[in-house]
N, C-alpha and C. Protein backbone atom coordinates (compact mmCIF):
# COMPACT_ATOMS: atom_id res chain seq x y z
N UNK A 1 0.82 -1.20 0.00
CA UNK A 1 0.00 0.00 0.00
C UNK A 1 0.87 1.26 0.00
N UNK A 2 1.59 1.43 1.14
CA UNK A 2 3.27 2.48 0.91
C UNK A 2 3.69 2.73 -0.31
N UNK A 3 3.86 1.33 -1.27
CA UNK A 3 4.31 1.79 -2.65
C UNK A 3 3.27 2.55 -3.54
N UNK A 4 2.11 2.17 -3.29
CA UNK A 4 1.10 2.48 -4.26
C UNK A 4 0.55 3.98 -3.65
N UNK A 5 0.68 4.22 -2.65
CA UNK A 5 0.75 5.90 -2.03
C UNK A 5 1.96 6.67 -2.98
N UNK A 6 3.71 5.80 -2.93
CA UNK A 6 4.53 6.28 -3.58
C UNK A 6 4.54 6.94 -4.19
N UNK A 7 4.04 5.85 -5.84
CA UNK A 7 3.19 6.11 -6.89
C UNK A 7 2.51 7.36 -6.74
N UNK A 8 1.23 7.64 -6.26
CA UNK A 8 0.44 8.40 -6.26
C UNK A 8 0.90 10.09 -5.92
N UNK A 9 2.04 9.75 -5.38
CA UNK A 9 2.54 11.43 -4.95
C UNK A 9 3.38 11.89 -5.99
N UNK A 10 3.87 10.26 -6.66
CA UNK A 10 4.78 10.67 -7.63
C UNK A 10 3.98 11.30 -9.29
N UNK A 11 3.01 11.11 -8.89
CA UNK A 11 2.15 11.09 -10.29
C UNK A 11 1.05 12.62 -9.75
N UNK A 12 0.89 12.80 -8.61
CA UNK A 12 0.25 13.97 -8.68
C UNK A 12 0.53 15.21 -8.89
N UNK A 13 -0.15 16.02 -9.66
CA UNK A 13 0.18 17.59 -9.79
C UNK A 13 -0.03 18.40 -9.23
N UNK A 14 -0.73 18.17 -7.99
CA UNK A 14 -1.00 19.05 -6.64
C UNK A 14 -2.31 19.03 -6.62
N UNK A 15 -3.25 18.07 -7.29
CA UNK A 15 -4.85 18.70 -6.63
C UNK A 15 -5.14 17.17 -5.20
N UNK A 16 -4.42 16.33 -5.51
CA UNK A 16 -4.56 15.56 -4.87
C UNK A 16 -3.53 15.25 -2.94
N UNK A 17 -2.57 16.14 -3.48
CA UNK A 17 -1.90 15.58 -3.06
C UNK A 17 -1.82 15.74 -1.29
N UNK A 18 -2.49 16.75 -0.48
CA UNK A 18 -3.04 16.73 0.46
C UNK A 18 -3.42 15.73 1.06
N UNK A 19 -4.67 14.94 0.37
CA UNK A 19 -5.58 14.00 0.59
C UNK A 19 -4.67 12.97 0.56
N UNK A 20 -3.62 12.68 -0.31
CA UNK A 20 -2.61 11.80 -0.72
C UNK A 20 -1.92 11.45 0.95
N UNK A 21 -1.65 12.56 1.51
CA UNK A 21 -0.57 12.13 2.55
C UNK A 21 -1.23 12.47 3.33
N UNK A 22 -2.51 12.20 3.92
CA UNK A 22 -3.69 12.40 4.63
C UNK A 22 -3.94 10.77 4.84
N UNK A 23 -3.98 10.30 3.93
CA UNK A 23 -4.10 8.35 3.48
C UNK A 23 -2.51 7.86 3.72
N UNK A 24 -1.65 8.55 3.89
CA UNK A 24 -0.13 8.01 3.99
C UNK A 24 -0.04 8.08 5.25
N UNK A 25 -0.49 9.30 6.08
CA UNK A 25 -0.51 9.03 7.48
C UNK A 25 -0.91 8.06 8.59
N UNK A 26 -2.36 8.24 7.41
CA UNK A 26 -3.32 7.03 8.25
C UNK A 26 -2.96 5.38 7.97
N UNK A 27 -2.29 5.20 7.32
CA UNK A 27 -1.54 4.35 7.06
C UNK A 27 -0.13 4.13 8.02
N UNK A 28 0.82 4.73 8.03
CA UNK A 28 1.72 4.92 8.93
C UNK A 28 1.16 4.93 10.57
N UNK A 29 -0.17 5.10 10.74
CA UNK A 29 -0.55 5.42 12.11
C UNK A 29 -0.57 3.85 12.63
N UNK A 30 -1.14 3.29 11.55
CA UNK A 30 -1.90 1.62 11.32
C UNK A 30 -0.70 0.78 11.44
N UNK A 31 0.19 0.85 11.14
CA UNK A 31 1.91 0.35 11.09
C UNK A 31 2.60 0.63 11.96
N UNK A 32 1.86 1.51 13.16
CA UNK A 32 2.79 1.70 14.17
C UNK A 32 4.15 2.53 14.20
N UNK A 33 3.88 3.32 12.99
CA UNK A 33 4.58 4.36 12.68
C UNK A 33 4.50 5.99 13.38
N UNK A 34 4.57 6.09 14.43
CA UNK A 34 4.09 7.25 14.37
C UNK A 34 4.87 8.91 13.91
N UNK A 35 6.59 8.66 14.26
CA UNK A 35 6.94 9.47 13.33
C UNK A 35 6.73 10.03 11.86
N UNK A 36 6.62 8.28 11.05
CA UNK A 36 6.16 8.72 9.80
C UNK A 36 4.86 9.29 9.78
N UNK A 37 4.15 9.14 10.13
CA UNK A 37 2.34 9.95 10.57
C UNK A 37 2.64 11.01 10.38
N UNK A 38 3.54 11.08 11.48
CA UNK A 38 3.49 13.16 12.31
C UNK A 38 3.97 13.50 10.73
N UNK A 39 5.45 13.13 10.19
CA UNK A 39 5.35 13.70 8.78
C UNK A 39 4.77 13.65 7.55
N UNK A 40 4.06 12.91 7.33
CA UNK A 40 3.12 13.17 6.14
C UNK A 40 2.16 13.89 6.89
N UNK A 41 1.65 14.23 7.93
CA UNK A 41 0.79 15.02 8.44
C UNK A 41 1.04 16.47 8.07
N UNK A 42 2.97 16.85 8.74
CA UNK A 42 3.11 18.13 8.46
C UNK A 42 3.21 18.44 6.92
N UNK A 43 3.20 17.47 6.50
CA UNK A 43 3.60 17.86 5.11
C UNK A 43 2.07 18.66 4.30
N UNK A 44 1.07 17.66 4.50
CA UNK A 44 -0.33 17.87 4.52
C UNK A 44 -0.75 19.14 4.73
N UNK A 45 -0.48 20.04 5.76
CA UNK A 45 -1.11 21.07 6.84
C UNK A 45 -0.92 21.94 5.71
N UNK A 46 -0.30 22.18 5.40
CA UNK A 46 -0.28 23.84 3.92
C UNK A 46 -1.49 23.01 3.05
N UNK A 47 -0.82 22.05 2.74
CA UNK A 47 -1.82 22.22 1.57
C UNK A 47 -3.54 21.40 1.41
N UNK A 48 -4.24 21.49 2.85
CA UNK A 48 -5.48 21.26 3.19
C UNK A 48 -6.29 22.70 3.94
N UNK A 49 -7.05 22.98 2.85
CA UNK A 49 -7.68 23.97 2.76
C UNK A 49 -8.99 23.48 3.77
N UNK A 50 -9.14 24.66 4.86
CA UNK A 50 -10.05 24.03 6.10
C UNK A 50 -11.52 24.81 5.50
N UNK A 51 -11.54 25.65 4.57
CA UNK A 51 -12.62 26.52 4.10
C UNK A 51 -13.70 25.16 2.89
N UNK A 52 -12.56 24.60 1.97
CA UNK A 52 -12.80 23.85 0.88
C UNK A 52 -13.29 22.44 1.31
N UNK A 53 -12.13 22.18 2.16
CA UNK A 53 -11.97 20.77 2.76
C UNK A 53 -12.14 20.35 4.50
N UNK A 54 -13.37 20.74 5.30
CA UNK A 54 -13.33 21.34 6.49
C UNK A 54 -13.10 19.75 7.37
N UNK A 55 -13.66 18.73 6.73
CA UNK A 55 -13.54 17.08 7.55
C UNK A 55 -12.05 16.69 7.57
N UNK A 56 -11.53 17.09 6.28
CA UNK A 56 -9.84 17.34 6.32
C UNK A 56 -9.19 17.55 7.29
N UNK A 57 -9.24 19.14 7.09
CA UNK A 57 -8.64 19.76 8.06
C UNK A 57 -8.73 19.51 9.62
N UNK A 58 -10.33 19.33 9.15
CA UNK A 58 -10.38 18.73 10.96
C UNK A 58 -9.80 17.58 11.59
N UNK A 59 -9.67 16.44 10.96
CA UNK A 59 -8.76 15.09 10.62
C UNK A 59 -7.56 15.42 10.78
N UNK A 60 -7.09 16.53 10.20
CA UNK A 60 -5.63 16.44 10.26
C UNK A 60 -5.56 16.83 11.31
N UNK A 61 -6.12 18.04 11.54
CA UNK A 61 -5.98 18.32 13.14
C UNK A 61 -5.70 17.81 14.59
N UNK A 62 -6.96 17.11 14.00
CA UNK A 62 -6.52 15.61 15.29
C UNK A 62 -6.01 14.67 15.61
N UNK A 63 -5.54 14.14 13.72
CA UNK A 63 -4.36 13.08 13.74
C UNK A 63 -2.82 13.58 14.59
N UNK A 64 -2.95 15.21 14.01
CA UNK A 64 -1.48 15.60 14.65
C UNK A 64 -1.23 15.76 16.18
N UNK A 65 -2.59 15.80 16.59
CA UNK A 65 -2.52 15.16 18.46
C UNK A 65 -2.44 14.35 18.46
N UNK A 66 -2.97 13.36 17.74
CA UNK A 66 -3.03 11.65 18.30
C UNK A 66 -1.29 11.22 17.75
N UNK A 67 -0.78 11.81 17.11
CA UNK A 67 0.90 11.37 16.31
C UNK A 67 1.87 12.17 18.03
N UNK A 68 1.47 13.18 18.11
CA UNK A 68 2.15 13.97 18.91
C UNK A 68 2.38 13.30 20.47
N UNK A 69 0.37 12.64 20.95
CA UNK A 69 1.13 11.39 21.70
C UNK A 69 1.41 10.62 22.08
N UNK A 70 1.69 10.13 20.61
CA UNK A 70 2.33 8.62 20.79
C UNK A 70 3.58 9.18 20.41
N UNK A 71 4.22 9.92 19.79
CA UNK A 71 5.94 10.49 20.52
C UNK A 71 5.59 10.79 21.80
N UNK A 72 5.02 10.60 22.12
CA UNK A 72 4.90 11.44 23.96
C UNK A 72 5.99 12.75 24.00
N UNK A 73 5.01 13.53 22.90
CA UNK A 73 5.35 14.96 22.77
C UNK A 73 3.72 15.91 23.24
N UNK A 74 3.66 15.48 24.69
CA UNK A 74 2.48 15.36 25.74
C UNK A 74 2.43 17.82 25.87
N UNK A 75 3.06 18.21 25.91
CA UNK A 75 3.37 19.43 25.55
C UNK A 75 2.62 20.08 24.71
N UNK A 76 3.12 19.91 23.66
CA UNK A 76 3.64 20.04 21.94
C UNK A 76 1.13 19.80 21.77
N UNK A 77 1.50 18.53 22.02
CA UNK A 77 0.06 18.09 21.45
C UNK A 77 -1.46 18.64 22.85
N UNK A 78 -0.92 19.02 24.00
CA UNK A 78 -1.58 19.61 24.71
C UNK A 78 -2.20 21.32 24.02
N UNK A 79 -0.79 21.68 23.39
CA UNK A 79 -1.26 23.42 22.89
C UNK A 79 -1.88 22.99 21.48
N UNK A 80 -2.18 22.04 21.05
CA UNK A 80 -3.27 21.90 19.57
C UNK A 80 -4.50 21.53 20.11
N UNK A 81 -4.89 21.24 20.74
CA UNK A 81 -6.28 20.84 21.93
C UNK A 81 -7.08 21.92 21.67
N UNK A 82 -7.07 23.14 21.75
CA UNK A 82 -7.95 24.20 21.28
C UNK A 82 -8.01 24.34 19.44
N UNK A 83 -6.72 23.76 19.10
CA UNK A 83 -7.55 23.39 17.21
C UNK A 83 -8.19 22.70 17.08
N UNK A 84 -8.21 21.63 18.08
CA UNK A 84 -9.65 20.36 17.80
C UNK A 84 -10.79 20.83 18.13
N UNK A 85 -10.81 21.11 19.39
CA UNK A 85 -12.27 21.53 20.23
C UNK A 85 -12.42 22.65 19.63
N UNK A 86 -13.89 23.06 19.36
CA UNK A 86 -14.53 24.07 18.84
C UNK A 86 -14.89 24.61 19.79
N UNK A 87 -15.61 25.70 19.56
CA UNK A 87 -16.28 26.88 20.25
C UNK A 87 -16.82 26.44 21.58
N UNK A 88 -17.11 26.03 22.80
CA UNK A 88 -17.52 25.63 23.76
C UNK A 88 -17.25 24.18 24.03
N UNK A 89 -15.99 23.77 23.52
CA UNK A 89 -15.67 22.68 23.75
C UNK A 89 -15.93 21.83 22.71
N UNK A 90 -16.82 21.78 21.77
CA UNK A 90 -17.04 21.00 20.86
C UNK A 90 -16.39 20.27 20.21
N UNK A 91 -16.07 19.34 19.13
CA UNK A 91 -15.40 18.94 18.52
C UNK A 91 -15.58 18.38 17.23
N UNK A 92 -15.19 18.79 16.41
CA UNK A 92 -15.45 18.35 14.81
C UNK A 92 -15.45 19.61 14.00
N UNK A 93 -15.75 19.61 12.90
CA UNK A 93 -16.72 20.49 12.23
C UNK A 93 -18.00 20.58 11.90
N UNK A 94 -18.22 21.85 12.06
CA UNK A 94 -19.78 21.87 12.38
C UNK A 94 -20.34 21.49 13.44
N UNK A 95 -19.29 21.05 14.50
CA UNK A 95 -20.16 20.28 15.66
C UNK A 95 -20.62 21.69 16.62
């Protein structure tokens, strides 16, 4: 599956490619990867538009806490806690 993600980044021209390492993460998360996660995550964050793509963004959002701790980078992923939770605590989009 890794190779065939490969592929896919290697062949995209940028409309995909967000979503691309959005599926590379979640993959890497599944493998017990979590460094590789956190980076296809950061790689992701520019180019997932939270206006266009709001389940995205929100996904990524939260993957990059859930990557952050399992580095038990307990800190780091404590100050993104207010990008997940919405307005009165909420959580999601639209929630």
């Amino acid at each position: 599956a890794l190779q065939w993600i490969e592929e896919a980044l290697s062949l995209d021209r940028g409309e995909l490619r967000g979503q691309i390492l959005l599926s590379k993460s979640r993959l890497h998360e599944t493998l017990g990867e979590p460094e590789a996660s956190f980076s296809a995550l950061y790689e992701a964050a520019p180019l997932t538009d939270p206006v266009r793509e709001p389940r995205n963004a929100f996904g990524l959002r939260f993957n990059l806490v859930v990557a952050l701790c399992a580095l038990e980078r307990f800190e780091e992923a404590e100050a993104k806690l207010p990008e997940v939770a919405g307005p009165g605590g909420s959580a999601g989009p639209g929630a």
